[in-house]
Each structure stands twice: as C-alpha cells, then as structure tokens.
C-alpha atoms as a PDB file:
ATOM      1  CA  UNK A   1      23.954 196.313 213.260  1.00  0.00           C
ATOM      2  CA  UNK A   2      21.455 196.796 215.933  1.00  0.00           C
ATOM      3  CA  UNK A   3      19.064 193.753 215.022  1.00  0.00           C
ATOM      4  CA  UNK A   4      19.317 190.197 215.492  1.00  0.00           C
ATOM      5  CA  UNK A   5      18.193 188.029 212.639  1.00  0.00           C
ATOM      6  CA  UNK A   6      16.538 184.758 213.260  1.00  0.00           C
ATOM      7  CA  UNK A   7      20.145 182.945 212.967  1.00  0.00           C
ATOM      8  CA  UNK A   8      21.503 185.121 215.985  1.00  0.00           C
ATOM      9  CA  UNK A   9      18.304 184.351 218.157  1.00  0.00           C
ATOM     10  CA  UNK A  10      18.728 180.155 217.290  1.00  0.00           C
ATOM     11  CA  UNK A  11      22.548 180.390 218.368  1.00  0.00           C
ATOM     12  CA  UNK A  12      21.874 182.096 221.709  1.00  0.00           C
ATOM     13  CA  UNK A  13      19.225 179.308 222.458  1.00  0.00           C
ATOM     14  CA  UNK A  14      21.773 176.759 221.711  1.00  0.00           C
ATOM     15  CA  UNK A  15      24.007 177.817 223.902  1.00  0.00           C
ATOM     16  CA  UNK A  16      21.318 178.256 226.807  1.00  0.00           C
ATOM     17  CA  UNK A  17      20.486 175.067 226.223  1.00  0.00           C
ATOM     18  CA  UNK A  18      24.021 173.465 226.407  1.00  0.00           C
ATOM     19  CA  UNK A  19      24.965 175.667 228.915  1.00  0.00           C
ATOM     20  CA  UNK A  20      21.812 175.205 231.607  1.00  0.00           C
ATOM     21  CA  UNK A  21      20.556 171.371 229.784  1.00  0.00           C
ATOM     22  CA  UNK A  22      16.853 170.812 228.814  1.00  0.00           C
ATOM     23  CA  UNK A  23      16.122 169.523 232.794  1.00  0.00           C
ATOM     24  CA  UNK A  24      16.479 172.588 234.454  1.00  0.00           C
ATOM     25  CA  UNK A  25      15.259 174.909 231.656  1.00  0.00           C
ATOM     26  CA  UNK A  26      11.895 172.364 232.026  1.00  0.00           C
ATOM     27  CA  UNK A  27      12.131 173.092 235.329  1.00  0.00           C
ATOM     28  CA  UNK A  28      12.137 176.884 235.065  1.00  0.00           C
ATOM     29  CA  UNK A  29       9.381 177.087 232.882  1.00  0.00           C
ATOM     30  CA  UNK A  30       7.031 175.089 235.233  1.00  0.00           C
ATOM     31  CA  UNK A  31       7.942 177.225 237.979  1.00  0.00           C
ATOM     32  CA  UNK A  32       7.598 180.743 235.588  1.00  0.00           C
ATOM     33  CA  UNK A  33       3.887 178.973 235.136  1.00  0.00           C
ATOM     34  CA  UNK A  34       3.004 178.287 238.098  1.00  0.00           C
ATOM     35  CA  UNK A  35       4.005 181.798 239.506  1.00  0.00           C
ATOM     36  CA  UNK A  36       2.054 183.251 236.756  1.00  0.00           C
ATOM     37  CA  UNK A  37      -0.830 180.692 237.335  1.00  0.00           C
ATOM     38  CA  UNK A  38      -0.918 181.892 241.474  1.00  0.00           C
ATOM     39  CA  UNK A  39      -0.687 185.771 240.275  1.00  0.00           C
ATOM     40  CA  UNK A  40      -3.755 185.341 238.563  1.00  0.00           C
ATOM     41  CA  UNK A  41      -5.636 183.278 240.884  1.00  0.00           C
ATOM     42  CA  UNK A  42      -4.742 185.989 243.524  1.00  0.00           C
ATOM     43  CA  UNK A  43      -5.508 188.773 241.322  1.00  0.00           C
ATOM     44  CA  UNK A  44      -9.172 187.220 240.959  1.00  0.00           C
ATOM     45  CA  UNK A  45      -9.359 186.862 244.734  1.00  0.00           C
ATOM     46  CA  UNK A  46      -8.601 190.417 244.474  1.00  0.00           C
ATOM     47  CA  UNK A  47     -11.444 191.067 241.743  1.00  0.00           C
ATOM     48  CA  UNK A  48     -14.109 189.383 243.627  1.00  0.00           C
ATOM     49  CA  UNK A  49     -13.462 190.797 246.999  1.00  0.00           C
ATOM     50  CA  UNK A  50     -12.979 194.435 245.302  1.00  0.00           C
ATOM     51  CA  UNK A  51     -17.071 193.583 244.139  1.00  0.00           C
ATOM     52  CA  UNK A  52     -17.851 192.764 247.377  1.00  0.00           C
ATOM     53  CA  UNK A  53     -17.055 195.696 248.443  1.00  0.00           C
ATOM     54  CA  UNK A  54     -18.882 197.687 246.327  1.00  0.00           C
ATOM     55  CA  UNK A  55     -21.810 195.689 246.584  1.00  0.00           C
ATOM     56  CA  UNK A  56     -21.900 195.880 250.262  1.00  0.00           C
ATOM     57  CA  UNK A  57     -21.411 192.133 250.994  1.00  0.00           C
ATOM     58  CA  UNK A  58     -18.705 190.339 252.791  1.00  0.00           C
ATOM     59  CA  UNK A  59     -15.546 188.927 251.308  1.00  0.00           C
ATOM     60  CA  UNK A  60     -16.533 185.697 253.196  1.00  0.00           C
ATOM     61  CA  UNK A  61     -20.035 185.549 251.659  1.00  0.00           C
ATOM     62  CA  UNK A  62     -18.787 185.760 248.414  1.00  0.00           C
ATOM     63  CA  UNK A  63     -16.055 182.959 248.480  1.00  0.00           C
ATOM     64  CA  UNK A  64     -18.606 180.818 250.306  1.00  0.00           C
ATOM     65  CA  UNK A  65     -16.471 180.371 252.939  1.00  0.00           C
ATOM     66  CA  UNK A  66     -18.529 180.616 256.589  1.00  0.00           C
ATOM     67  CA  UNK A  67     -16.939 180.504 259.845  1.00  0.00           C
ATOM     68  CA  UNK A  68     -19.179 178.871 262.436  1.00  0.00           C
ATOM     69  CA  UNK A  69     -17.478 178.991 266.055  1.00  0.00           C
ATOM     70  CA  UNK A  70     -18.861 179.556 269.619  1.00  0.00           C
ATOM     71  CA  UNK A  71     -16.959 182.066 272.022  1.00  0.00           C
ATOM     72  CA  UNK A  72     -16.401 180.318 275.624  1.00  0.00           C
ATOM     73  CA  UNK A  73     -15.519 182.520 278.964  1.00  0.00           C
ATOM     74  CA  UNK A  74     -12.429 180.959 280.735  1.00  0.00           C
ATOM     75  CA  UNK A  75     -12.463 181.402 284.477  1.00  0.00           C
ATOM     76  CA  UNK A  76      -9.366 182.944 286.087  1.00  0.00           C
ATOM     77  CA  UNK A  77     -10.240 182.089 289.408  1.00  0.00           C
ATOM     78  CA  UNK A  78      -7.644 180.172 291.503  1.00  0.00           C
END
C-alpha cells in the first residue's frame, strides 16, 4: 500500500502534463538548468577564490581579472 508501481508514477505524469502542457513544463526545466548551471559556476568561483586564499594570492590574480585606474584629487576651492 505504501509504494507506487511504475503504472501509478506514468498516470501522475499524465496528468502533469495535461494539466501544466509540454510548453511550460519545457520551460521549467530550462530554468531548473540554468539555476543549477549558475550554482555551480558560483560554487567554482567559490573554489578558486577559497585557493587563493590559502595560497596567499589575490582573488583578482587568480580570475585574471586586473583593475588598472589612476586616483585624481578634486579641488574644493570656490
């Protein structure tokens, strides 16, 4: 009584899929993907800055991502 053969499992997806329509279902799994896709790029970015830590080197070094900028003194005189 407590589990679901194969039969029980292929009647509830019918009726998700007549209920909801193949379209939107699509449309939730590309989303679910590309959620899960981001969480593991992040989770990397994570990982390699977690290394750079250790190691004793900057995020920024790592990524190969350098800032180059030049600091200017505004005048306040009036």
């Amino acid at each position: 009584m407590g589990s679901l053969s194969i039969w029980h499992w292929l009647i509830v997806l019918v009726v998700v899929v007549l209920i909801f329509g193949t379209k939107k279902l699509r449309n939730i799994g590309q989303d679910l993907g590309g959620a899960v896709k981001g969480f593991k790029e992040g989770m990397k970015g994570a990982n390699e800055e977690a290394d750079a830590t250790k190691t004793g080197e900057a995020p920024s070094q790592i990524a190969g991502k350098t800032i180059d900028a030049e600091a200017k003194r505004e005048s306040t005189r009036t």
